[in-house]
Every structure is written in C-alpha cells, then in structure tokens.
N, C-alpha and C. Protein backbone atom coordinates (compact mmCIF):
# COMPACT_ATOMS: atom_id res chain seq x y z
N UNK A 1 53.19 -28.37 32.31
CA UNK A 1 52.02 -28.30 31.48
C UNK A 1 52.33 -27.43 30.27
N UNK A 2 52.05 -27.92 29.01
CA UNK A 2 52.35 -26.92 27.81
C UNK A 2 51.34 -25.70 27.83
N UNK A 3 52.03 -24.94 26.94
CA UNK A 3 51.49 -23.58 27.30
C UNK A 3 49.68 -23.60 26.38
N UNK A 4 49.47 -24.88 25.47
CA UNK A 4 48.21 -24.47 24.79
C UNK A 4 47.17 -25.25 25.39
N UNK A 5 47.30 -26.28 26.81
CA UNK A 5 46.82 -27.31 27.57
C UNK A 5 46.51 -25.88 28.70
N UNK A 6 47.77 -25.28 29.31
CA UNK A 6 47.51 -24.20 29.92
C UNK A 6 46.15 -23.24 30.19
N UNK A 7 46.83 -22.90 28.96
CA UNK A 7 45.74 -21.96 28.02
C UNK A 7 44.14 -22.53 28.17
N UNK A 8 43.86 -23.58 27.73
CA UNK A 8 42.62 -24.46 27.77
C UNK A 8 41.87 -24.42 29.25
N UNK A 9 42.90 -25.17 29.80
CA UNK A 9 42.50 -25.18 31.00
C UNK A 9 41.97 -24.01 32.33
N UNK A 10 42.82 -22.89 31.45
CA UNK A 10 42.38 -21.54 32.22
C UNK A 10 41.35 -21.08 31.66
N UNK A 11 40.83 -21.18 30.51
CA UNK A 11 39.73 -20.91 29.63
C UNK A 11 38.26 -21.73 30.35
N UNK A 12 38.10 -23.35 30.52
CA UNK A 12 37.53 -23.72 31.25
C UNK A 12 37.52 -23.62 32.30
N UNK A 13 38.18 -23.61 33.06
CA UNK A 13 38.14 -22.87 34.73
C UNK A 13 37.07 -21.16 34.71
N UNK A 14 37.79 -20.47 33.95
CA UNK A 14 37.06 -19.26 34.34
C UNK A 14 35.52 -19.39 33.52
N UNK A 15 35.23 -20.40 32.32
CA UNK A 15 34.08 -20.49 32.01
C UNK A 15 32.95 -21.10 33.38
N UNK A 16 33.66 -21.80 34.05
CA UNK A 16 33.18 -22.41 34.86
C UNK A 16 33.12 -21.73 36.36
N UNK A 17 33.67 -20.81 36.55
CA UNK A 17 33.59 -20.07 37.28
C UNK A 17 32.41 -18.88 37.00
N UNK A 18 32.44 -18.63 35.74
CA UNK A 18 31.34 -17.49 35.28
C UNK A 18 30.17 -18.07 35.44
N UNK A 19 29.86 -19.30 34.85
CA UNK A 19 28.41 -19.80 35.14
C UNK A 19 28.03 -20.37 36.81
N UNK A 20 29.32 -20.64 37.12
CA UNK A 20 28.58 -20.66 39.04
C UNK A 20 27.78 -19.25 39.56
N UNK A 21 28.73 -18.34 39.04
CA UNK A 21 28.26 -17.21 39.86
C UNK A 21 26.91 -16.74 39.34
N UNK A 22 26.67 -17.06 37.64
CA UNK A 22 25.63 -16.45 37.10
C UNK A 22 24.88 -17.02 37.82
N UNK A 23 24.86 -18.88 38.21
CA UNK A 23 23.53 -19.60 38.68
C UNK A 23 23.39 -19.49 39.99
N UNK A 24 24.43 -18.54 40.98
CA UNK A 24 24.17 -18.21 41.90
C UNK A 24 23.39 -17.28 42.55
N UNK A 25 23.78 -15.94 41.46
CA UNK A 25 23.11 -15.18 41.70
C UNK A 25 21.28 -15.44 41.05
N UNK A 26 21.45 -16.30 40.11
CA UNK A 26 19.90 -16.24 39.57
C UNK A 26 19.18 -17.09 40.38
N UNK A 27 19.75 -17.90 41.40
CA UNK A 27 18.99 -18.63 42.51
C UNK A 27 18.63 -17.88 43.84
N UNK A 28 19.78 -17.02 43.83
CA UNK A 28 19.35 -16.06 45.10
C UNK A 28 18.18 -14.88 44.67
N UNK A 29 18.33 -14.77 43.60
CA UNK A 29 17.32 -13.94 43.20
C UNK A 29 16.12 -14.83 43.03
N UNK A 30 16.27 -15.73 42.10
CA UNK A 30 14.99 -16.41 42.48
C UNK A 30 13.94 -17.08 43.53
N UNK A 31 14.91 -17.28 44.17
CA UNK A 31 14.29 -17.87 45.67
C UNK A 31 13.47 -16.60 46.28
N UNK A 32 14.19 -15.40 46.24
CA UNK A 32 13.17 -14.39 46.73
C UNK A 32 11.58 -14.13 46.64
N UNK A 33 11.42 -15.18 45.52
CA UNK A 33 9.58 -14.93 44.64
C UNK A 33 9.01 -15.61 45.27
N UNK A 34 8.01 -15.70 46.02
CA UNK A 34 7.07 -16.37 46.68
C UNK A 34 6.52 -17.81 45.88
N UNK A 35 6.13 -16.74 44.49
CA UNK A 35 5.36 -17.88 43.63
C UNK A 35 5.64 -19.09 43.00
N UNK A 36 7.36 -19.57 43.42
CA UNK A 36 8.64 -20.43 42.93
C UNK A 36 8.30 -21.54 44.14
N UNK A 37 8.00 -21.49 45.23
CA UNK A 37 8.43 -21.70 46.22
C UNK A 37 9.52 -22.74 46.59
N UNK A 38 10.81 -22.26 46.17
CA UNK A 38 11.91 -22.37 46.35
C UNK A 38 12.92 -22.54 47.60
N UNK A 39 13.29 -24.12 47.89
CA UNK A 39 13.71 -23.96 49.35
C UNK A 39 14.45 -22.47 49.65
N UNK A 40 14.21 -21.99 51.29
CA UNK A 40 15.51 -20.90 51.43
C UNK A 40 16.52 -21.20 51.79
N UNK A 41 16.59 -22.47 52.02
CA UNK A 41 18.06 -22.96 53.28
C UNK A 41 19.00 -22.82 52.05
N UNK A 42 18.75 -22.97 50.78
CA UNK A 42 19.52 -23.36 49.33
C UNK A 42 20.49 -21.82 49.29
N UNK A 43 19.53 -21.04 49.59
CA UNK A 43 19.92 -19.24 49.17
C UNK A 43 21.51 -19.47 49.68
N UNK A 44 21.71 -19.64 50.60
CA UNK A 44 22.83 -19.47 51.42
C UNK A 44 23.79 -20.32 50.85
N UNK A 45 23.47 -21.46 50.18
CA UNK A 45 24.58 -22.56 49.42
C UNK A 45 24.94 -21.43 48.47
N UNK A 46 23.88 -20.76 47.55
CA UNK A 46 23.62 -19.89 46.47
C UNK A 46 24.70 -18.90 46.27
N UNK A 47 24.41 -18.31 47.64
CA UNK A 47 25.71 -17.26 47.90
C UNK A 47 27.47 -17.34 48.17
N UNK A 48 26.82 -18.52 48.30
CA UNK A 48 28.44 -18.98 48.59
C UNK A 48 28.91 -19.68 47.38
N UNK A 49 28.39 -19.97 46.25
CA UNK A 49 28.76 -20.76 44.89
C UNK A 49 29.20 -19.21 44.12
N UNK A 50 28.65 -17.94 44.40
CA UNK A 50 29.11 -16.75 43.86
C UNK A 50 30.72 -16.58 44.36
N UNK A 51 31.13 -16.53 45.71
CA UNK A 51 32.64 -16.47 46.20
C UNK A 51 33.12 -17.84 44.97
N UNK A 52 32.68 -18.82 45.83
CA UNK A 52 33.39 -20.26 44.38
C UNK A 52 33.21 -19.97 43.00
N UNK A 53 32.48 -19.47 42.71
CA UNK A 53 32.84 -18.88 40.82
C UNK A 53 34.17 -18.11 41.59
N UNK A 54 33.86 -17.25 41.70
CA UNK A 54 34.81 -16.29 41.59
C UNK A 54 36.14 -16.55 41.95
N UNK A 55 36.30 -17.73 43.16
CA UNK A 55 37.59 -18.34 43.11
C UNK A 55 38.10 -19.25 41.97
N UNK A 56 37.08 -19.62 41.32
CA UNK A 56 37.24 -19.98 40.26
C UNK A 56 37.46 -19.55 38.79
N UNK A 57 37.15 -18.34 38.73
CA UNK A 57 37.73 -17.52 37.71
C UNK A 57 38.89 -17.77 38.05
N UNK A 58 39.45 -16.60 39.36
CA UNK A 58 40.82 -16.52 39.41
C UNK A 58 41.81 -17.67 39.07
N UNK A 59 41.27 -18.21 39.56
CA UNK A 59 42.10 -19.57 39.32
C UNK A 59 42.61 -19.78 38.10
N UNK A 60 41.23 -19.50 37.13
CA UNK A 60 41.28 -19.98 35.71
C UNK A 60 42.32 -18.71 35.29
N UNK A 61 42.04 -17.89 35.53
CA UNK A 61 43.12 -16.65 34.58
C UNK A 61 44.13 -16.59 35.36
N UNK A 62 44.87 -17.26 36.70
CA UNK A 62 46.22 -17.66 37.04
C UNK A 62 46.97 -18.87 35.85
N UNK A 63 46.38 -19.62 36.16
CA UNK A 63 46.42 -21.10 35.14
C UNK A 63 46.51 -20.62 33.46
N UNK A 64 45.91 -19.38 33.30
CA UNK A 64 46.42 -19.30 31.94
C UNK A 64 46.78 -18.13 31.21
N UNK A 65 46.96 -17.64 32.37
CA UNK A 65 47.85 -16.36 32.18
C UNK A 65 47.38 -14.76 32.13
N UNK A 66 46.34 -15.05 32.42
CA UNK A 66 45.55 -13.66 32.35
C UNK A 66 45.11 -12.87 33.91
N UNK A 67 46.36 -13.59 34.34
CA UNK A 67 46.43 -12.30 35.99
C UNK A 67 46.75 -10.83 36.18
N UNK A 68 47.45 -10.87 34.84
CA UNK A 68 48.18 -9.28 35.00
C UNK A 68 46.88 -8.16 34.84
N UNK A 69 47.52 -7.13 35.63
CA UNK A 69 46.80 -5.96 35.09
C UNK A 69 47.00 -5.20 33.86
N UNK A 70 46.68 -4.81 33.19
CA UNK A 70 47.47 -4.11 31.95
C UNK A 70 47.26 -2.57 32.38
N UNK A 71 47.83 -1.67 31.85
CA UNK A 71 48.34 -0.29 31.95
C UNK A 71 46.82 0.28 31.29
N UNK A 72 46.33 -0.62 30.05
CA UNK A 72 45.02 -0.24 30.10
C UNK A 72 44.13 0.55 30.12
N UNK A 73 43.88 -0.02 32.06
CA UNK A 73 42.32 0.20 32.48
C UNK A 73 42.69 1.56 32.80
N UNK A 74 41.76 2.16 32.86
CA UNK A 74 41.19 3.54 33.68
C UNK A 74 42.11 3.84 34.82
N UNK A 75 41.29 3.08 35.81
CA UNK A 75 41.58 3.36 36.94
C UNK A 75 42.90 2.91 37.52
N UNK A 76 43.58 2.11 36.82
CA UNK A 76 45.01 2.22 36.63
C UNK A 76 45.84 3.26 36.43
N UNK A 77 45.48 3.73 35.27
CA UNK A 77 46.16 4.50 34.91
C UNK A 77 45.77 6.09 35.52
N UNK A 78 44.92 6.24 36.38
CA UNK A 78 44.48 7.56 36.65
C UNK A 78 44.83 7.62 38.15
N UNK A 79 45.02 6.55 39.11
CA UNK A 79 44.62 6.09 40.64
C UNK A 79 46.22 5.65 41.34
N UNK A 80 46.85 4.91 40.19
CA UNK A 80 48.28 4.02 40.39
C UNK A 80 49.25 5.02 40.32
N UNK A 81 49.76 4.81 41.52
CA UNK A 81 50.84 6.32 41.59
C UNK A 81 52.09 5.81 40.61
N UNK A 82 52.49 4.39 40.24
CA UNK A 82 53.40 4.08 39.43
C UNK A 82 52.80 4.06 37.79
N UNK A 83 51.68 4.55 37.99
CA UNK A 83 51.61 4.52 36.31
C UNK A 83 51.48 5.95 36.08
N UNK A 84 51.54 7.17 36.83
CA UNK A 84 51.17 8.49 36.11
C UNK A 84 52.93 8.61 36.13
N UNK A 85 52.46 9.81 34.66
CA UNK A 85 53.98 10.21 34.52
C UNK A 85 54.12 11.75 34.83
N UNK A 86 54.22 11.71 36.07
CA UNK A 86 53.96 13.73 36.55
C UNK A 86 55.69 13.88 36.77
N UNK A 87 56.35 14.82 36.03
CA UNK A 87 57.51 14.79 36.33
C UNK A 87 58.02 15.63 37.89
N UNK A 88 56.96 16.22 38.23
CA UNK A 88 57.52 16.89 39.82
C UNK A 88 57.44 15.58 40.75
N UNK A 89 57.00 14.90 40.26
CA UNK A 89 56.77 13.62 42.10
C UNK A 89 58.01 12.71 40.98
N UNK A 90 58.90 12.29 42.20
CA UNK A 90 59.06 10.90 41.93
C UNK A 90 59.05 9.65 42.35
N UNK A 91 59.83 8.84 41.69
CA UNK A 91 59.05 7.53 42.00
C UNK A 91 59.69 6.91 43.41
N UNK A 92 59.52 6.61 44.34
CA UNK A 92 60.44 6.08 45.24
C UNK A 92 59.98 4.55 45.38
C-alpha cells in the first residue's frame, strides 16, 4: 500500500472510530432519560461500539503511522525510566 493511500486510510479509520465512540457514549447517556424512552437492551450494544471505536482508532493510527509514542508527553517523560536522564541510575 503506498504511503499517501496509507496515510488516508488511517485518517478514516480513526475518524471512524472517533464518531463510534462519540455515538456511543451519547446513546448510553441518552438512554438514561426517562423522557426519550429509549430501548435499554440498545445501552449495552452502546457500550460495546465505545471498545469498537476505540479498536478502531487504533487500528487507524497503526495503518498510518501514528502508533508511536513521542518523548513528548508528560508522563513519558516524567514516569519512563528510559526517558529520564539521571546520571546516578543506569540504564540496564
């Protein structure tokens, strides 16, 4: 697969992963309101389309390259015993 088909395709995957989870969670929340009256048996499909976004992100940022962690974040860099640079410990 070329790298700008790649690219695309990981872009739609994780778009499509973001809006499962959004409409997951806004169904589980919604179903909670009495005044909707909204099947409940659905809630439970609901919750489980949040895990499927989310496998579906991943997916999408495997597919196009955006798995890595970068040095970055925070908690990387404060938590990751291979990213501090304390010269008394070393690295084994």
């Amino acid at each position: 697969m070329k790298r700008k088909s790649a690219l695309m395709l990981g872009n739609v995957l994780m778009g499509l992963g973001l809006v499962t989870m959004i409409g997951g969670v806004g169904y589980s929340v919604l179903a909670q309101l009495p005044q909707l009256n909204l099947p409940q048996f659905l809630s439970h499909g609901a919750i489980m389309s949040i895990f499927v976004g989310a496998l579906l992100w991943l997916v999408g940022a495997r597919v196009g390259g955006r798995e890595r962690v970068a040095d970055r974040y925070w908690w990387v860099r404060h938590y990751d015993k291979r990213c501090r640079h304390n010269p008394r410990e070393r690295h084994s």
